[in-house]
Protein backbone atom coordinates (compact mmCIF):
# COMPACT_ATOMS: atom_id res chain seq x y z
CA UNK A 1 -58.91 24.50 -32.53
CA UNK A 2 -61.17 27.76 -31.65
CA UNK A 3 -62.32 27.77 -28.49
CA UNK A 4 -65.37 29.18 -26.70
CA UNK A 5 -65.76 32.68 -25.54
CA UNK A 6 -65.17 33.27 -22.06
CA UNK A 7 -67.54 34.79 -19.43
CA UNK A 8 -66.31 36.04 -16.30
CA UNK A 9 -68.72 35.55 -13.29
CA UNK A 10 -67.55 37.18 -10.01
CA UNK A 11 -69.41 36.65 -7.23
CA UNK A 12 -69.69 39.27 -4.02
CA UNK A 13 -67.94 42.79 -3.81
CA UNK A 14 -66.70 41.63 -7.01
CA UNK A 15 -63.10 40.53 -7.77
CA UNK A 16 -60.11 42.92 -7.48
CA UNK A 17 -57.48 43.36 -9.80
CA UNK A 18 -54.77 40.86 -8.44
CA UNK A 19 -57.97 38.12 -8.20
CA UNK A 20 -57.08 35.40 -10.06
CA UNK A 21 -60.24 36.06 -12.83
CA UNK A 22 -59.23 39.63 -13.14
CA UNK A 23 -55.60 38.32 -13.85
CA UNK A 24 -56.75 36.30 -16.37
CA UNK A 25 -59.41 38.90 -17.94
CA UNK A 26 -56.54 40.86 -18.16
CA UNK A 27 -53.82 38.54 -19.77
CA UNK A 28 -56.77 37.35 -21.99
CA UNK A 29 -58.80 40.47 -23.81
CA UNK A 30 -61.56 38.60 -25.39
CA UNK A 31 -62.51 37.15 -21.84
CA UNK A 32 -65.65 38.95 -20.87
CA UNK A 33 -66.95 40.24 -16.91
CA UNK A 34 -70.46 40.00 -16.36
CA UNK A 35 -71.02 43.38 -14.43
CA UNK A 36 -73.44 43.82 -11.61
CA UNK A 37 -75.26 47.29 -11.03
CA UNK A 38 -74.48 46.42 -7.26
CA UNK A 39 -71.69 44.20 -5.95
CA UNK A 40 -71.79 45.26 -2.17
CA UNK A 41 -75.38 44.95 -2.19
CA UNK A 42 -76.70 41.45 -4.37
CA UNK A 43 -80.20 40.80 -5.74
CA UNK A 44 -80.51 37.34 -7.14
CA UNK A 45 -82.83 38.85 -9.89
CA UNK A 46 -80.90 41.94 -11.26
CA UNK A 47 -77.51 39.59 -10.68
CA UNK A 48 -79.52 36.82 -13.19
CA UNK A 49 -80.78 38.93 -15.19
CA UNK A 50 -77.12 40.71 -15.96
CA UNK A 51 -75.61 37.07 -17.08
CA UNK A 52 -78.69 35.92 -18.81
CA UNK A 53 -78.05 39.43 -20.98
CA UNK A 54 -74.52 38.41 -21.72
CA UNK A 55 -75.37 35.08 -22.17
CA UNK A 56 -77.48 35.78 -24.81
CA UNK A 57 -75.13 38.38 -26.41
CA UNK A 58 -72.00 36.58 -27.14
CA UNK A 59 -70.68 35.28 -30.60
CA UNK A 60 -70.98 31.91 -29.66
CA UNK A 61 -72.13 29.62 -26.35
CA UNK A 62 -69.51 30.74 -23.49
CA UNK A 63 -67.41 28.93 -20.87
CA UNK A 64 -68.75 30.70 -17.86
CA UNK A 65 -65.76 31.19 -15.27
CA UNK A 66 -67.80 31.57 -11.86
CA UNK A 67 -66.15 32.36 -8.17
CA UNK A 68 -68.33 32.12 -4.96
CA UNK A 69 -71.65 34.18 -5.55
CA UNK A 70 -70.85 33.89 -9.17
CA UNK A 71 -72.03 29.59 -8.84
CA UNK A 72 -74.99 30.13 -7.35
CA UNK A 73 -75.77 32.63 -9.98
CA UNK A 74 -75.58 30.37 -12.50
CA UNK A 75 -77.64 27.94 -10.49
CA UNK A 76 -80.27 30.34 -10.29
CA UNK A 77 -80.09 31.12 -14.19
CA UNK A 78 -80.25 27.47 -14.73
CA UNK A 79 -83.26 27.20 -12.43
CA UNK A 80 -84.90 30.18 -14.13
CA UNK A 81 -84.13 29.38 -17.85
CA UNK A 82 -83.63 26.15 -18.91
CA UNK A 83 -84.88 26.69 -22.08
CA UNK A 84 -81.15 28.85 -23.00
CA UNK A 85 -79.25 26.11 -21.39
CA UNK A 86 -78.05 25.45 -24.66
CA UNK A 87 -76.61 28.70 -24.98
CA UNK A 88 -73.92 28.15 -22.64
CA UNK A 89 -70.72 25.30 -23.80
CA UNK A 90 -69.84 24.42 -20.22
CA UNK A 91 -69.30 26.06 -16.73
CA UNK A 92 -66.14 26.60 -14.43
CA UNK A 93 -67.61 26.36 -10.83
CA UNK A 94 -64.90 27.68 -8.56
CA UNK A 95 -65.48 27.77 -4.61
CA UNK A 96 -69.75 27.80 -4.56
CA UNK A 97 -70.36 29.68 -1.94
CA UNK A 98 -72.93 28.15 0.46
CA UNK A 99 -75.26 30.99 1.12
CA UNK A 100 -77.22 28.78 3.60
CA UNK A 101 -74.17 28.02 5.66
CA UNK A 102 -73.51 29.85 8.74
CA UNK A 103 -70.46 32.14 7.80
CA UNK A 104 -72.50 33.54 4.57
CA UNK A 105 -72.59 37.53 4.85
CA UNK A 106 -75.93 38.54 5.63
CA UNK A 107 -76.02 40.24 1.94
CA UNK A 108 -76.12 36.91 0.17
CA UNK A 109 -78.93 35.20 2.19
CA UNK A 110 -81.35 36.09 -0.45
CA UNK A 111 -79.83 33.83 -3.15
CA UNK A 112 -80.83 30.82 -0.97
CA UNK A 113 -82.33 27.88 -1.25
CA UNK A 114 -79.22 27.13 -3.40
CA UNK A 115 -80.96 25.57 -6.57
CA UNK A 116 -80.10 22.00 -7.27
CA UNK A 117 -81.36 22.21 -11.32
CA UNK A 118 -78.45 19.86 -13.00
CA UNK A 119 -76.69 21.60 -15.57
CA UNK A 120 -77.63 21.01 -19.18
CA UNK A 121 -73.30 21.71 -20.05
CA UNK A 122 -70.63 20.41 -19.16
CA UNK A 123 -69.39 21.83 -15.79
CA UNK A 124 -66.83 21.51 -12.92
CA UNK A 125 -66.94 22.35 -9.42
CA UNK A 126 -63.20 22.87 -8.35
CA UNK A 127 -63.34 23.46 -3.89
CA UNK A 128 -61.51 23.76 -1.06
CA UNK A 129 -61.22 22.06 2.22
CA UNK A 130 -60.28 25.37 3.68
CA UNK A 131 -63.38 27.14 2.20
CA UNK A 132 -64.79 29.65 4.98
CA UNK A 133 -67.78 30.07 2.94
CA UNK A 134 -68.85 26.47 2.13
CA UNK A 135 -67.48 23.04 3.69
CA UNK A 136 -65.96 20.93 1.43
CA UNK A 137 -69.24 18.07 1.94
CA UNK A 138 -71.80 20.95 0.92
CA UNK A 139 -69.35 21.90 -2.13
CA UNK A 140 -69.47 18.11 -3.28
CA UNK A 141 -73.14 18.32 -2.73
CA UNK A 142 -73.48 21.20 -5.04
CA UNK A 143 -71.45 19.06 -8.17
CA UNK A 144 -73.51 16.00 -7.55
CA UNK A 145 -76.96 17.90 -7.87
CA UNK A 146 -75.68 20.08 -10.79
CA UNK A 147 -74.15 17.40 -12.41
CA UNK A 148 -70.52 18.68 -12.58
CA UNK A 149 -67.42 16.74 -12.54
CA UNK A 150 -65.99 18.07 -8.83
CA UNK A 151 -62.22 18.55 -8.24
CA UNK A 152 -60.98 19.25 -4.43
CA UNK A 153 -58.10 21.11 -4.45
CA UNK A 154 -56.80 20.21 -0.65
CA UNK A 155 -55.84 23.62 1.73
CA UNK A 156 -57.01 26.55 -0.11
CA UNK A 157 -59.40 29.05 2.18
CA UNK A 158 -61.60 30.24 -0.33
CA UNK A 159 -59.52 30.20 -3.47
CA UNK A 160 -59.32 34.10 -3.75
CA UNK A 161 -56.68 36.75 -2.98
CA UNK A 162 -56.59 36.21 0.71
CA UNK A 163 -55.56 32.86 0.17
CA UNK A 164 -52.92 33.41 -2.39
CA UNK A 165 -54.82 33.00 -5.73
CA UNK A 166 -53.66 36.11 -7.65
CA UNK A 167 -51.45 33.73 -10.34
CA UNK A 168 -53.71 30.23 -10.13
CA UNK A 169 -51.68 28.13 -13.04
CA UNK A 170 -53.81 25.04 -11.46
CA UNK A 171 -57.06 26.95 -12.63
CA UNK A 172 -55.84 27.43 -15.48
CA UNK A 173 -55.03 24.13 -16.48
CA UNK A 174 -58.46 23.16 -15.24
CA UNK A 175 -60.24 25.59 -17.81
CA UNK A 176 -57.91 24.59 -20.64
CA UNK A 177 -59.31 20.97 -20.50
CA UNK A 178 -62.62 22.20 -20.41
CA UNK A 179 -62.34 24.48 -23.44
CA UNK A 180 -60.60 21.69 -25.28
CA UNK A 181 -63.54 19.18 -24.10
CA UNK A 182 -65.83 21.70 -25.30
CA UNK A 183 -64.07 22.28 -28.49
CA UNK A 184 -63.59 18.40 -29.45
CA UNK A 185 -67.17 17.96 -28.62
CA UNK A 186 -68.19 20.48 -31.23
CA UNK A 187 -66.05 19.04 -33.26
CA UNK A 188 -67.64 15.36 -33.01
CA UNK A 189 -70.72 16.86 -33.78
């Protein structure tokens, strides 16, 4: 069974090397970051614009693999392209970061209003109801507008290095369905 190509999406400051997506870009050379000119300093256009480049240069429609600032990016590039929808197989939506929300870092204010376009892919928001940066009610909010299956994964801060997610076998279970979802639905076709 082949499987999709992978696109990393990190969100803010970007995701350090014992991160659980740099883990697995690491154990996995084919998976692919999405780099940002700026990660201390994030502009929802120049942040779109870099994954709607990728996007559109991979071998195939990717699995995007999105942390925190990385979801609402994708919102946004749903919002702002729904033509290339298509392009994408299906979307791994790990701790959305509510940018709205009263704890967000004053640099990620300007990706709000959070869009609410529902994803043309299949797509699963995986939370926390620990999450700093977005309650676990806004986080189920977010699935149900962007039509993604949602998985809450109990105590878990905000599912990043500070909370213990270097190794995240769970995660990685939870994109190995979705690859072989996306791969059996190609398959079907």
């Amino acid at each position: 069974m082949i499987h999709p190509p992978i696109l990393i999406v990190p969100g803010y400051t970007n995701s350090g090397p014992d991160h659980w997506q740099s883990r697995w870009q690491s154990a996995n050379p084919s998976y692919h970051r999405v780099e940002q000119a700026d990660w201390n300093a994030p502009e929802v256009t120049p942040w779109v614009a870099a994954l709607d480049h990728d996007i559109r240069n991979v071998s195939a429609p990717p699995i995007l693999v999105a942390h925190s600032l990385g979801c609402i990016t994708i919102a946004h590039w749903a919002e702002r392209h729904p033509d290339a929808m298509s392009r994408v197989a299906a979307a791994m939506l790990v701790a959305p970061a509510d940018v709205e929300g009263s704890n967000a870092p004053d640099a990620v204010r300007g990706f709000g209003p959070i869009p609410r376009t529902r994803l043309a892919f299949p797509s699963v928001v995986v939370a926390s109801t620990t999450d700093e940066y977005a309650t676990i009610d806004r986080a189920r909010d977010f699935a149900a507008a962007w039509g993604a299956r949602f998985i809450d994964i109990g105590d878990a801060g905000h599912i990043n290095t500070t909370a213990g997610f270097g190794p995240w076998p769970e995660g990685e279970r939870i994109l190995a369905s979705l690859a072989t979802e996306v791969a059996e639905k190609r398959t079907d076709s």
